[in-house]
C-alpha atoms as a PDB file:
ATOM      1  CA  UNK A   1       0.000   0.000   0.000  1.00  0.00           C
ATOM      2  CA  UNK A   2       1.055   3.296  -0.886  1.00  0.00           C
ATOM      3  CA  UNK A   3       0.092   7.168   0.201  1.00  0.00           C
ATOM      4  CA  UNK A   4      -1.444   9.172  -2.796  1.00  0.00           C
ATOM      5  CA  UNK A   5      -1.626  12.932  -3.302  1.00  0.00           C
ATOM      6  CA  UNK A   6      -4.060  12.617  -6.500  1.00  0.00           C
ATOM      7  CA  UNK A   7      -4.205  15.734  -9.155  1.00  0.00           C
ATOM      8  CA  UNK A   8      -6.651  15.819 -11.981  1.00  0.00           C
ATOM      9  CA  UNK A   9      -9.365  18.262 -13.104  1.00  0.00           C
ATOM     10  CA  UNK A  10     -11.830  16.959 -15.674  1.00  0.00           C
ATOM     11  CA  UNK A  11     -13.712  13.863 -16.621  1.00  0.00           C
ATOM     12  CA  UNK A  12     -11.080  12.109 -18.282  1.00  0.00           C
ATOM     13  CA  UNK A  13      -9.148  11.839 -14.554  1.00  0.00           C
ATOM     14  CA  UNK A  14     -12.394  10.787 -12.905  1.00  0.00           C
ATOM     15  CA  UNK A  15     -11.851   6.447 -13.320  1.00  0.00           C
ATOM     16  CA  UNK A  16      -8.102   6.349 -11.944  1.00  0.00           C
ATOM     17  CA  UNK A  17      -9.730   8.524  -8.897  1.00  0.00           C
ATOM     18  CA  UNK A  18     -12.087   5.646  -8.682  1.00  0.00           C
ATOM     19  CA  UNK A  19      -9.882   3.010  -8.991  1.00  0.00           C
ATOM     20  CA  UNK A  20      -7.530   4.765  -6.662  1.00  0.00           C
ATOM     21  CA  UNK A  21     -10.397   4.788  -4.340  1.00  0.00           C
ATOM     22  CA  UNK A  22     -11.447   1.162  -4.669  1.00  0.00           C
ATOM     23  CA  UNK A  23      -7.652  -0.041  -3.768  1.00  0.00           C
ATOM     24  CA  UNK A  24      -5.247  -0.920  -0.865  1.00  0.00           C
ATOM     25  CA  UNK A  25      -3.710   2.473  -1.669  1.00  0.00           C
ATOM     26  CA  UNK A  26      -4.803   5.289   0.460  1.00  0.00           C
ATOM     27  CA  UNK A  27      -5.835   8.793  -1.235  1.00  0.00           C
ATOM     28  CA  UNK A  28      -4.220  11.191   1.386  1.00  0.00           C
ATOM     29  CA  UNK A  29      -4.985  14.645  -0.807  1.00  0.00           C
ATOM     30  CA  UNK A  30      -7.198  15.135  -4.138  1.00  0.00           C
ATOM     31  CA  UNK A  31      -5.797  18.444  -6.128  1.00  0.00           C
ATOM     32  CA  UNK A  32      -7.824  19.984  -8.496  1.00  0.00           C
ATOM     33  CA  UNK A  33      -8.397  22.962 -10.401  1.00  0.00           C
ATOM     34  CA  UNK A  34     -10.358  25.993  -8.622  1.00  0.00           C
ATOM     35  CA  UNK A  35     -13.985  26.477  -8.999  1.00  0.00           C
ATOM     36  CA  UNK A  36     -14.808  28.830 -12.149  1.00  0.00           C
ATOM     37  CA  UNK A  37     -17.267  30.229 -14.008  1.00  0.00           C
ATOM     38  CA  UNK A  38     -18.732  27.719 -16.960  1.00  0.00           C
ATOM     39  CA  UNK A  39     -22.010  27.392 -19.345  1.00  0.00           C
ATOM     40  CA  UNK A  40     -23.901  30.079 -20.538  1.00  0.00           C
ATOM     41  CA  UNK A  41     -24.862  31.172 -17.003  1.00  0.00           C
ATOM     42  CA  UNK A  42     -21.539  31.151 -16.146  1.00  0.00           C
ATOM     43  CA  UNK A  43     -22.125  29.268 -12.965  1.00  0.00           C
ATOM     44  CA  UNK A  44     -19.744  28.671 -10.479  1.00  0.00           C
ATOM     45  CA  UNK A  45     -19.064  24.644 -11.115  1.00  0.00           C
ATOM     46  CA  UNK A  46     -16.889  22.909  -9.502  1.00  0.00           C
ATOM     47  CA  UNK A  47     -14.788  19.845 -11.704  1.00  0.00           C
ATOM     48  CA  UNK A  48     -15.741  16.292 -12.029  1.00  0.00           C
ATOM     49  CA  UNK A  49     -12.662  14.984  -9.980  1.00  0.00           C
ATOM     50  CA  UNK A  50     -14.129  17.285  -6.985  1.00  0.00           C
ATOM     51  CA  UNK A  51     -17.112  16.051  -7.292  1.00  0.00           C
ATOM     52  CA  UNK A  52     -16.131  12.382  -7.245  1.00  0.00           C
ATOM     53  CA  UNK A  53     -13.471  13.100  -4.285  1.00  0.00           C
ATOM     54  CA  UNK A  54     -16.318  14.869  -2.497  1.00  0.00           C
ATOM     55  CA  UNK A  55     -18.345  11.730  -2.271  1.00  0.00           C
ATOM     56  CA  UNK A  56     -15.807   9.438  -1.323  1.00  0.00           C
ATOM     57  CA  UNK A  57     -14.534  11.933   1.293  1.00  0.00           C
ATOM     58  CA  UNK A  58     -11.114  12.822   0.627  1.00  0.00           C
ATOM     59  CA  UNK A  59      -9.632  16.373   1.312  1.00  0.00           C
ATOM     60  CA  UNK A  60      -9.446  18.550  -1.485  1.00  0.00           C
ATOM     61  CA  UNK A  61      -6.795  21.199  -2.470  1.00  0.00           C
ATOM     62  CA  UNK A  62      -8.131  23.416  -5.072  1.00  0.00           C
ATOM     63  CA  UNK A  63      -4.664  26.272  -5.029  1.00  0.00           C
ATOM     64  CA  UNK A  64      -4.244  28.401  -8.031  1.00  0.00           C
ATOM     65  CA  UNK A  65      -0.353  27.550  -8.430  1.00  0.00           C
ATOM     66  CA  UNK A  66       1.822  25.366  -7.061  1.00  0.00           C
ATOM     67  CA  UNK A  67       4.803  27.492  -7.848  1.00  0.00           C
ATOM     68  CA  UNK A  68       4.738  29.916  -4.611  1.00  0.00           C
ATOM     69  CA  UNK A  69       6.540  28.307  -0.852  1.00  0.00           C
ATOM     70  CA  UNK A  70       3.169  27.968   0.888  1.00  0.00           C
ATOM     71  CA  UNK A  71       1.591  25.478  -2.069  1.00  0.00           C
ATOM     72  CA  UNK A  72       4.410  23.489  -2.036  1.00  0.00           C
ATOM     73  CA  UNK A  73       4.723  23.156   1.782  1.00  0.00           C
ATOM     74  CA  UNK A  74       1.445  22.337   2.059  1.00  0.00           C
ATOM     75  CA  UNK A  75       1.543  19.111  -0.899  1.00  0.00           C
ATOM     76  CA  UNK A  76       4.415  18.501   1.452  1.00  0.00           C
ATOM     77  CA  UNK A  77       2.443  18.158   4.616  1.00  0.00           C
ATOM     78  CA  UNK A  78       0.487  15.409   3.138  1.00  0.00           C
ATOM     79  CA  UNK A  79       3.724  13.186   2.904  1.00  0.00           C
ATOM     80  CA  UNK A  80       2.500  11.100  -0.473  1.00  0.00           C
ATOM     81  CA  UNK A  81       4.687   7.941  -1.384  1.00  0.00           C
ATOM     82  CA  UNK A  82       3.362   9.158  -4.536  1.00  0.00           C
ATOM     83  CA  UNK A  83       1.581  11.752  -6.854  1.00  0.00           C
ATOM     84  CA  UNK A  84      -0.523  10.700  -9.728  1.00  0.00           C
ATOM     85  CA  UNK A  85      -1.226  13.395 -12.006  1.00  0.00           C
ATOM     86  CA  UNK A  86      -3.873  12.739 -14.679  1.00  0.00           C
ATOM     87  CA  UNK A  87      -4.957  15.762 -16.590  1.00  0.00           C
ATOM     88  CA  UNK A  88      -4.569  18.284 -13.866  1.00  0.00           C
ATOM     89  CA  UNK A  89      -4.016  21.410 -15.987  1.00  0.00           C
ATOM     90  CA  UNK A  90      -1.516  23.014 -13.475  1.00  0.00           C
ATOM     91  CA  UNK A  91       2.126  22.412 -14.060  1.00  0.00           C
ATOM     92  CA  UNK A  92       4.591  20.873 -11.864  1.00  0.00           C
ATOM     93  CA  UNK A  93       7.456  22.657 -10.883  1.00  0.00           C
ATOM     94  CA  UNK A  94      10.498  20.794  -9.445  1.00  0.00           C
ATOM     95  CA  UNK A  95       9.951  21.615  -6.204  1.00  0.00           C
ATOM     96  CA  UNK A  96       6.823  19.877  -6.018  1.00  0.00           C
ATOM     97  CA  UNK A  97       8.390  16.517  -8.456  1.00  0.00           C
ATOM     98  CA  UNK A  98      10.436  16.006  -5.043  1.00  0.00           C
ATOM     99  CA  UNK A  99       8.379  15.746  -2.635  1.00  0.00           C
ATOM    100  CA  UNK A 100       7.250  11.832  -3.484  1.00  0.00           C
ATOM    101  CA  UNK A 101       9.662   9.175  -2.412  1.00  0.00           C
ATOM    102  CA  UNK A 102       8.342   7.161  -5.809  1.00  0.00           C
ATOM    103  CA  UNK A 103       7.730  10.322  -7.818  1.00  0.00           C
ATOM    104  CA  UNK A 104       5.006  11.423  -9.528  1.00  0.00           C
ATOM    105  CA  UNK A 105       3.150   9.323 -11.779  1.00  0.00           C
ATOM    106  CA  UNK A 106       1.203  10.404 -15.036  1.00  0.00           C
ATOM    107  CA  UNK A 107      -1.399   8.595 -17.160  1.00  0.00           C
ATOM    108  CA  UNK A 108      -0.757   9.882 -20.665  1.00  0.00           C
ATOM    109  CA  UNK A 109      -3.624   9.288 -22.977  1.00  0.00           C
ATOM    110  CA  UNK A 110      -1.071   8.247 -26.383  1.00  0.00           C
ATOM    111  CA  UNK A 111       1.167   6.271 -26.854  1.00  0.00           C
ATOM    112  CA  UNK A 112       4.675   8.183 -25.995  1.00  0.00           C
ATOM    113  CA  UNK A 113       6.678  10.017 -27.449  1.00  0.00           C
ATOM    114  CA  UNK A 114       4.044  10.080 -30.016  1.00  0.00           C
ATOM    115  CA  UNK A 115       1.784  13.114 -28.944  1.00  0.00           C
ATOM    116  CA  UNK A 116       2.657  14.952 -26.062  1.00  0.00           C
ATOM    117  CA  UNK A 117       0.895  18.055 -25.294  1.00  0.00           C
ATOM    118  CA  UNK A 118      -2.539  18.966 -24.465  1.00  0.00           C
ATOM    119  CA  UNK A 119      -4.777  17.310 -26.900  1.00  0.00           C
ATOM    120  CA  UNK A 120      -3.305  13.142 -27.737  1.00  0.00           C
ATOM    121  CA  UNK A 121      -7.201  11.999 -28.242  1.00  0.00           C
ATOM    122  CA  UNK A 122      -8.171  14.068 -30.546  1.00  0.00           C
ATOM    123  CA  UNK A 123      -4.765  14.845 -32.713  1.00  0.00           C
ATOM    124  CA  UNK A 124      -4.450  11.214 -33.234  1.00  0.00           C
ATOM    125  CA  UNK A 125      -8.213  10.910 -34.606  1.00  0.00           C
ATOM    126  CA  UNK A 126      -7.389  14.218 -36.819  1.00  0.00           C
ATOM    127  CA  UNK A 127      -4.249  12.345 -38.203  1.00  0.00           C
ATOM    128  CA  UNK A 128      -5.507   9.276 -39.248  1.00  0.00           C
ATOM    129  CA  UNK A 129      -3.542   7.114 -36.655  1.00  0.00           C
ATOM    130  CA  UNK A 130      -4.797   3.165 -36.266  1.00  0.00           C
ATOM    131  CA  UNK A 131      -4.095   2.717 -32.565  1.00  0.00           C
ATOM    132  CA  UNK A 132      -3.316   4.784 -29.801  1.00  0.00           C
ATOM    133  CA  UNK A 133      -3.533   4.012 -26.210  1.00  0.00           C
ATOM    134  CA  UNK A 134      -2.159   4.776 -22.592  1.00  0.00           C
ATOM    135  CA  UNK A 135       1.000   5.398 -20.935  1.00  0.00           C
ATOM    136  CA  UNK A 136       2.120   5.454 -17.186  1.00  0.00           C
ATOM    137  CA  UNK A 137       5.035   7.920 -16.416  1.00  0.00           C
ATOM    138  CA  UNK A 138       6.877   9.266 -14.414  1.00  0.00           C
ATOM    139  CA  UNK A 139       7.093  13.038 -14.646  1.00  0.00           C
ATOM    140  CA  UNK A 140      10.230  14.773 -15.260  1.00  0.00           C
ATOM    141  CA  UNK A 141      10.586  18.818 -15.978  1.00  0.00           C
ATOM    142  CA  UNK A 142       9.861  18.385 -19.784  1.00  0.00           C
ATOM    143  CA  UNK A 143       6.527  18.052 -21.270  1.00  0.00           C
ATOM    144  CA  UNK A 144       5.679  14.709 -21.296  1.00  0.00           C
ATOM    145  CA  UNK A 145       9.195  13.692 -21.745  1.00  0.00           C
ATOM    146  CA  UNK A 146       9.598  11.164 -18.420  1.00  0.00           C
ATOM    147  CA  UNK A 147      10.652   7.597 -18.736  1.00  0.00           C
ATOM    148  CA  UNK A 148       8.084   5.089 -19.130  1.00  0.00           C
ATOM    149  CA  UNK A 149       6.486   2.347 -16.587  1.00  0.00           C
ATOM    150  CA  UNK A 150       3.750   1.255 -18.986  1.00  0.00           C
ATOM    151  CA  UNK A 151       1.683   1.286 -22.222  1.00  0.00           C
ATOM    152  CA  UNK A 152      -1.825  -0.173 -22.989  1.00  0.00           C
ATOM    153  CA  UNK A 153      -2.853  -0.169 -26.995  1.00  0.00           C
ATOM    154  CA  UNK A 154      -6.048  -0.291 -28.330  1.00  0.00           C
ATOM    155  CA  UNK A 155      -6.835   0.484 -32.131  1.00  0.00           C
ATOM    156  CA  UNK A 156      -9.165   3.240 -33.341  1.00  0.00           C
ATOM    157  CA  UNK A 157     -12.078   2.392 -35.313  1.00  0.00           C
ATOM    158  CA  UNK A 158     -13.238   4.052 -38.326  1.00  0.00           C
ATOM    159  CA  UNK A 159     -16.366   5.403 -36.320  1.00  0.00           C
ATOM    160  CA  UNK A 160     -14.424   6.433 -33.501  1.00  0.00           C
ATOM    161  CA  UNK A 161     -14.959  10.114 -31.872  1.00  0.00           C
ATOM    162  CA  UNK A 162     -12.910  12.294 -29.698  1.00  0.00           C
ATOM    163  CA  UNK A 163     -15.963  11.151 -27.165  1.00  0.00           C
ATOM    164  CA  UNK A 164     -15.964   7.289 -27.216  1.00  0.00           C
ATOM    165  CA  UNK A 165     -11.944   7.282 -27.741  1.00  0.00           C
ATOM    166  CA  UNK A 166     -12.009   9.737 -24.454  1.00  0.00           C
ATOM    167  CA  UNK A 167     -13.965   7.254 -22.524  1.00  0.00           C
ATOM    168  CA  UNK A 168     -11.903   4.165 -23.273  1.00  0.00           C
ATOM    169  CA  UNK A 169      -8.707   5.694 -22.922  1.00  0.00           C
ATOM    170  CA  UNK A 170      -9.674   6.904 -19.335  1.00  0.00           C
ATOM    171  CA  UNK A 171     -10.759   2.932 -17.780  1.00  0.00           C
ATOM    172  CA  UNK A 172      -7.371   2.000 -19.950  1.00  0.00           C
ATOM    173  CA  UNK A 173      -5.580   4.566 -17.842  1.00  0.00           C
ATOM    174  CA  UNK A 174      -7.721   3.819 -14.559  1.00  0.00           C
ATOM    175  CA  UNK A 175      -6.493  -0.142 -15.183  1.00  0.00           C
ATOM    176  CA  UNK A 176      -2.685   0.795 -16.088  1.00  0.00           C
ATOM    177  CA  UNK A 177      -2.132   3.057 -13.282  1.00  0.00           C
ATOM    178  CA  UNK A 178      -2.891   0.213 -10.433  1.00  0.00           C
ATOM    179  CA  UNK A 179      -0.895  -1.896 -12.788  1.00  0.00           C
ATOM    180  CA  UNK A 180       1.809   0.529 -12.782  1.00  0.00           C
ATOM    181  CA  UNK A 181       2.082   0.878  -8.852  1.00  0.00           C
ATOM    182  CA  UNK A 182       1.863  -2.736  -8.254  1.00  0.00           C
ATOM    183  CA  UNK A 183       4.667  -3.367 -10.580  1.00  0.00           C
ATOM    184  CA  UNK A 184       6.732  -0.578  -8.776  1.00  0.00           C
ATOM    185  CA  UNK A 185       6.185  -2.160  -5.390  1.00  0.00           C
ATOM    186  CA  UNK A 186       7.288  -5.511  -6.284  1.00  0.00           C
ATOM    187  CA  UNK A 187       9.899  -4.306  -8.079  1.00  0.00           C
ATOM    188  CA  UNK A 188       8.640  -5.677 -11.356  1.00  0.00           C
ATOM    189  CA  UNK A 189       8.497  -2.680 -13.319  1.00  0.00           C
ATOM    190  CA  UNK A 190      11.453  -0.216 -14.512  1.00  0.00           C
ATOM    191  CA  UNK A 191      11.313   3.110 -15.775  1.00  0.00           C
ATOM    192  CA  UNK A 192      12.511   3.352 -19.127  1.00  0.00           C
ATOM    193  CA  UNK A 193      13.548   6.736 -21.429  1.00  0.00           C
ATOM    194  CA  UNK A 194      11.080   7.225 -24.136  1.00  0.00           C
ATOM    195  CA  UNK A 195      12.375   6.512 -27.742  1.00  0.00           C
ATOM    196  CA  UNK A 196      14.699   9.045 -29.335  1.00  0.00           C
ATOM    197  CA  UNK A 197      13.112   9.125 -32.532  1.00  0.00           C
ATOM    198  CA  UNK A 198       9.050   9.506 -32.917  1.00  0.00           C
ATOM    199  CA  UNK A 199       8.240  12.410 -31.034  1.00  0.00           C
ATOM    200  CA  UNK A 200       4.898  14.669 -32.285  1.00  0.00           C
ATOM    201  CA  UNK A 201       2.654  17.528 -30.434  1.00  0.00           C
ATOM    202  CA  UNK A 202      -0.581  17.632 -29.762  1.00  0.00           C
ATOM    203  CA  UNK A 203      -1.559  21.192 -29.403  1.00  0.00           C
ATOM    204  CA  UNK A 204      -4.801  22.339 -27.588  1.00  0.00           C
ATOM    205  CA  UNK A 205      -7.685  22.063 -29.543  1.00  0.00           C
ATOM    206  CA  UNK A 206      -8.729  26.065 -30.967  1.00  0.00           C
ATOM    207  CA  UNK A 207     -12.485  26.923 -32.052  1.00  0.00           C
ATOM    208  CA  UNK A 208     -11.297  28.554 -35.076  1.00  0.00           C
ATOM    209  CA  UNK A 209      -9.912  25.075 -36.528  1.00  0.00           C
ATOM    210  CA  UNK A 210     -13.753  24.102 -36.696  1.00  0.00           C
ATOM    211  CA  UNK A 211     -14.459  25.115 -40.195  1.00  0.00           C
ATOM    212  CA  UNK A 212     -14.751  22.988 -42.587  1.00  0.00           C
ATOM    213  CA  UNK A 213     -12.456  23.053 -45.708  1.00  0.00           C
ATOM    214  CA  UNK A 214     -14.884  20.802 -48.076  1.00  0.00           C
ATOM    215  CA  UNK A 215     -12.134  20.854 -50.767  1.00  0.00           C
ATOM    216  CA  UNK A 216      -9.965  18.600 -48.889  1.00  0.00           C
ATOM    217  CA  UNK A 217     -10.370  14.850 -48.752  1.00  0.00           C
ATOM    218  CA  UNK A 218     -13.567  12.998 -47.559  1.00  0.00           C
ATOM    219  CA  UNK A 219     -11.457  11.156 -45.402  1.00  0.00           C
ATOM    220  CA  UNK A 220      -9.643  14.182 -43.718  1.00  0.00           C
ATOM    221  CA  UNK A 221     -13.186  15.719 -43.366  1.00  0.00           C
ATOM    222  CA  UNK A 222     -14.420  12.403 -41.876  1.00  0.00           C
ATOM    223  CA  UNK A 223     -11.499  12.616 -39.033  1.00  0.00           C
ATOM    224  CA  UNK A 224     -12.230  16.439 -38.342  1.00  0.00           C
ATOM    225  CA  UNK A 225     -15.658  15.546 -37.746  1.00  0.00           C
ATOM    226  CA  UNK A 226     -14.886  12.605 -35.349  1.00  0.00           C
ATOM    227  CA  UNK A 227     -12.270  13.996 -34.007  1.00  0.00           C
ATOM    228  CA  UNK A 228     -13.799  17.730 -33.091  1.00  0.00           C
ATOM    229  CA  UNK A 229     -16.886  15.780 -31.463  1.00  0.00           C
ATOM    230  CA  UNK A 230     -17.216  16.473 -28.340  1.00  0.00           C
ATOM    231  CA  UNK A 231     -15.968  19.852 -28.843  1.00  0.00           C
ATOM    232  CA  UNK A 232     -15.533  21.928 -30.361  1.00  0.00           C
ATOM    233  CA  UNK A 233     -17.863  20.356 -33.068  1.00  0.00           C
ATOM    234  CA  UNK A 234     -16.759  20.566 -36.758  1.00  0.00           C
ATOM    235  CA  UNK A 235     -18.919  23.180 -38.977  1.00  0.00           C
ATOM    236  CA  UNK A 236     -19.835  24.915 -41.584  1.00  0.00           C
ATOM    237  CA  UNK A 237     -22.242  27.552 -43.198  1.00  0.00           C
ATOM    238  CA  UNK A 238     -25.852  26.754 -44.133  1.00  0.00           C
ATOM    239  CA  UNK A 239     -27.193  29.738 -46.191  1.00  0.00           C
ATOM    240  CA  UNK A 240     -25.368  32.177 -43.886  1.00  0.00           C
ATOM    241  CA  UNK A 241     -25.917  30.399 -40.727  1.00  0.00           C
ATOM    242  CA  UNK A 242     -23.838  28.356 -38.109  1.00  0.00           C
ATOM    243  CA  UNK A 243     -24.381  24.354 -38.965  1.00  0.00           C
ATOM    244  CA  UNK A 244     -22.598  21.953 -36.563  1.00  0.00           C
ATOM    245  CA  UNK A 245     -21.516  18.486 -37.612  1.00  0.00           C
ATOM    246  CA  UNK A 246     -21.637  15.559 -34.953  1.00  0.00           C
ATOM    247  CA  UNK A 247     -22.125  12.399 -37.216  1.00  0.00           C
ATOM    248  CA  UNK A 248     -21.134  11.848 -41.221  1.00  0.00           C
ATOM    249  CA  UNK A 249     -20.476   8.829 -43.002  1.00  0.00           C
ATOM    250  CA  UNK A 250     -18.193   9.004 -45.699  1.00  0.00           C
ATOM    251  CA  UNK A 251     -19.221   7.352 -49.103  1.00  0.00           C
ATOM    252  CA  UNK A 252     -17.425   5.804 -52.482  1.00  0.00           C
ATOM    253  CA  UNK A 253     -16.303   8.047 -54.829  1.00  0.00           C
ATOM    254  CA  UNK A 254     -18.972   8.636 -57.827  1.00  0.00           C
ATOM    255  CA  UNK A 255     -18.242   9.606 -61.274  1.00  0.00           C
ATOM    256  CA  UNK A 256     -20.710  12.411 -60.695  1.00  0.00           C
ATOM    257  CA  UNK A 257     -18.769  15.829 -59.968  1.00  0.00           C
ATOM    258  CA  UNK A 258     -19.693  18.455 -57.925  1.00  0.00           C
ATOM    259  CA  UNK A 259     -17.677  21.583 -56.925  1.00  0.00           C
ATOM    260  CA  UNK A 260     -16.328  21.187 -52.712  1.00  0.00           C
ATOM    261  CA  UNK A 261     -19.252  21.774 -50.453  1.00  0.00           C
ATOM    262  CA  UNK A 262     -22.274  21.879 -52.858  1.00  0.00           C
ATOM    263  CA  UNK A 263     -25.361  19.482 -51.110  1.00  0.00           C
ATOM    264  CA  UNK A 264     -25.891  17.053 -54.028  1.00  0.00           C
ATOM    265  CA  UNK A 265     -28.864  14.883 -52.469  1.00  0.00           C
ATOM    266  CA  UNK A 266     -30.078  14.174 -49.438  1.00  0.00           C
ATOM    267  CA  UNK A 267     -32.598  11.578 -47.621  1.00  0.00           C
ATOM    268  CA  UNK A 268     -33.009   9.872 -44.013  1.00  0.00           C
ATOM    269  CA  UNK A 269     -29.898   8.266 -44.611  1.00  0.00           C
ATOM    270  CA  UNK A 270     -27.709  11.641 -44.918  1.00  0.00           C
ATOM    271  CA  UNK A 271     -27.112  14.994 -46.596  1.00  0.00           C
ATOM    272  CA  UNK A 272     -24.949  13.956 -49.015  1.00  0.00           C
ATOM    273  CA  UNK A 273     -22.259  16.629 -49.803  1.00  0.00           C
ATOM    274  CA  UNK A 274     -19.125  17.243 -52.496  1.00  0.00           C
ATOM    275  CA  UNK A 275     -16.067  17.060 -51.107  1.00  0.00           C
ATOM    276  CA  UNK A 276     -12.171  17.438 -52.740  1.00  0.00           C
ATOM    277  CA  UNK A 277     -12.380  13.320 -53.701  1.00  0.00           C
ATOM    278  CA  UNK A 278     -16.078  12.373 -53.307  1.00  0.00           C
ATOM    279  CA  UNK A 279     -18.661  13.434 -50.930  1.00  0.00           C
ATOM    280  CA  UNK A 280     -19.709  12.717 -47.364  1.00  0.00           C
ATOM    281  CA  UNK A 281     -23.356  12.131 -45.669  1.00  0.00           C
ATOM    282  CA  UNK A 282     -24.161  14.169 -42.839  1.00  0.00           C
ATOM    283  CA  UNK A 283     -26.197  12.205 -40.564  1.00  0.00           C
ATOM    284  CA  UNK A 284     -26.473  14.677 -37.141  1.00  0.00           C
ATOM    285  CA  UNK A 285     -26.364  18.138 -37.463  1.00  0.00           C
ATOM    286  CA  UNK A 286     -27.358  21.549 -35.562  1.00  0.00           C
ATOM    287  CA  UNK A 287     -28.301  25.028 -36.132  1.00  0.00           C
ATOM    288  CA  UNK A 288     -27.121  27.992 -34.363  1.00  0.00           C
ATOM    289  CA  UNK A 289     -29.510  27.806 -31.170  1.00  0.00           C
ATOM    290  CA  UNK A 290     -30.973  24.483 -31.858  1.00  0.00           C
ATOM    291  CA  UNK A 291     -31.039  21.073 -31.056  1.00  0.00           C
ATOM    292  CA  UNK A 292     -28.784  18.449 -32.826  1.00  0.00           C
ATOM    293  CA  UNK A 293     -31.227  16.658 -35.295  1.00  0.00           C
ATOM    294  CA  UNK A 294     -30.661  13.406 -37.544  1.00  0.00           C
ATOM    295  CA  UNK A 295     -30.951  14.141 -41.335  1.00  0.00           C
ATOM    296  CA  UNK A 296     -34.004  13.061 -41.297  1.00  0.00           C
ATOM    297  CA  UNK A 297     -35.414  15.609 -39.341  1.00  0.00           C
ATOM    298  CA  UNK A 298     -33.482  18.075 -40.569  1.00  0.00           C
ATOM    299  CA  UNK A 299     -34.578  17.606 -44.007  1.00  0.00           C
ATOM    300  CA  UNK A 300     -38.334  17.713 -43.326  1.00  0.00           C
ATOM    301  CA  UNK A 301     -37.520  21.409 -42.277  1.00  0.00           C
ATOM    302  CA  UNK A 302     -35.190  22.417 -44.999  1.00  0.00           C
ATOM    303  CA  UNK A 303     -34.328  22.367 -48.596  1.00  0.00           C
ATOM    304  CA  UNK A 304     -31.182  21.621 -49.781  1.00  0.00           C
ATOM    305  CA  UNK A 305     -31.723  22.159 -53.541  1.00  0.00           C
ATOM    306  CA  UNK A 306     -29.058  24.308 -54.303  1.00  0.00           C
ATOM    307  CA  UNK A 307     -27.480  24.951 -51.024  1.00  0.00           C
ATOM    308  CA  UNK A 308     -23.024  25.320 -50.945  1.00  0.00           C
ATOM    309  CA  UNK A 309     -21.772  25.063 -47.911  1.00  0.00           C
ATOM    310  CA  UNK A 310     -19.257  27.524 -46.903  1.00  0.00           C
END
């Protein structure tokens, strides 16, 4: 059994905090991010891993840095064998990479060195990549440049989304981690330096890469729209207004042309649209201010005679 100072923010960190909690370990600490303003009401909220380390009790640290004396003496206090850091959003100075005996731990949701940075899920969706998975290790000053304990793989289907690859990466990471610090105990596990060669970065998702390009490929389209979903939603312009994409299905390429982004048919099945190569069926889509909507419905309100996209 090992002491546990726990730091994560969002949903993504929310199974290793339950696994953590259903364990011989003991969670001393939970850090997460403070309480802000979110939604349209702009709400106080507080994050998911508060939430879940409310209910099973633990203490909770919400400081704004952890780069002034007092933050750091106070991680101290809590004397963790270790720190496991999963998605946390603050970063670690040295200081605070000391204070473990074992070090701090990190459940990185690619396959290393391939994608470090802030956004692994949904870069490796955007680049076409066939697997991806989870790796356990242990932080050094770079950015996700620490040796190694552990990877899990798992491949990524054609109808993956930034969503469902999100949700099985996090139980992959939940499952590694308490593989990871059973193999440290028992000696069975060794940190190792990540490959020289291989290294890519995953910068943070921005709104503005959103748009649509419908001259490019139907297959590059296909992985914006998966990999943008949940957020921040691939779209486009529908006579002037705001149309998000959540689902499309590509299709074959057809003899029939069409210039990029002109709506060439449309039915329950999709709204079929021209891209650079082919076209693509839009199966889920939403207006500015409205509801997401299959096809279907969307077609028993609207025309598409006509209509480019933009």
């Amino acid at each position: 059994m090992v002491s546990i100072v726990f730091a994560g923010t969002p949903e993504f960190s929310v199974p290793a905090l339950e696994a953590l909690a259903a364990s011989r370990h003991q969670v001393v600490a939970v850090y997460t991010q403070p309480d802000r303003p979110a939604g349209r009401g702009q709400r106080v909220a507080t994050s998911a891993v508060k939430q879940c380390a409310l209910e099973h009790g633990f203490p909770v640290e919400q400081p704004a840095t952890l780069r002034d004396a007092a933050a750091v003496d106070r991680l101290a206090s809590w004397q963790p064998d270790v720190m496991v850091v999963v998605a946390y959003g603050l970063i670690l100075p040295a200081s605070v990479l000391q204070i473990p005996r074992l070090g701090c731990l990190n459940i990185h949701a690619s396959l290393l060195p391939r994608w470090r940075g802030a956004a692994p899920i949904h870069r490796a969706l955007q680049a076409g990549d066939t697997q991806t998975g989870v790796t356990i290790m242990q932080m050094d000053a770079g950015l996700d440049t620490g040796p190694m304990l552990l990877e899990r793989v798992t491949p990524i289907d054609a109808t993956d989304t930034g969503s469902t690859l999100h949700d099985r990466l996090a139980n992959m990471g939940a499952e590694a981690l308490l593989a990871a610090l059973d193999g440290i105990l028992d000696g069975s596990l060794k940190p190792r330096p990540q490959p020289a060669t291989g290294a890519t970065y995953a910068s943070k998702l921005r709104k503005d890469e959103a748009l649509i390009d419908w001259s490019k490929a139907t297959a590059e389209i296909d992985r914006q729209i998966r990999a943008f979903n949940p957020w921040p939603v691939a779209e486009t312009r529908w006579n002037g207004q705001q149309l998000r994409i959540w689902q499309a299905t590509p299709l074959p390429s057809s003899a029939d042309a069409a210039a990029p982004g002109m709506v060439i048919g449309g039915d329950a099945s999709g709204i079929r649209v021209a891209t650079g190569d082919g076209a693509i069926a839009l199966t889920r889509v939403q207006l500015a201010g409205r509801r997401a909507v299959s096809a279907a419905e969307f077609l028993n309100a609207h025309r598409v005679d006509g209509v480019v996209l933009t």
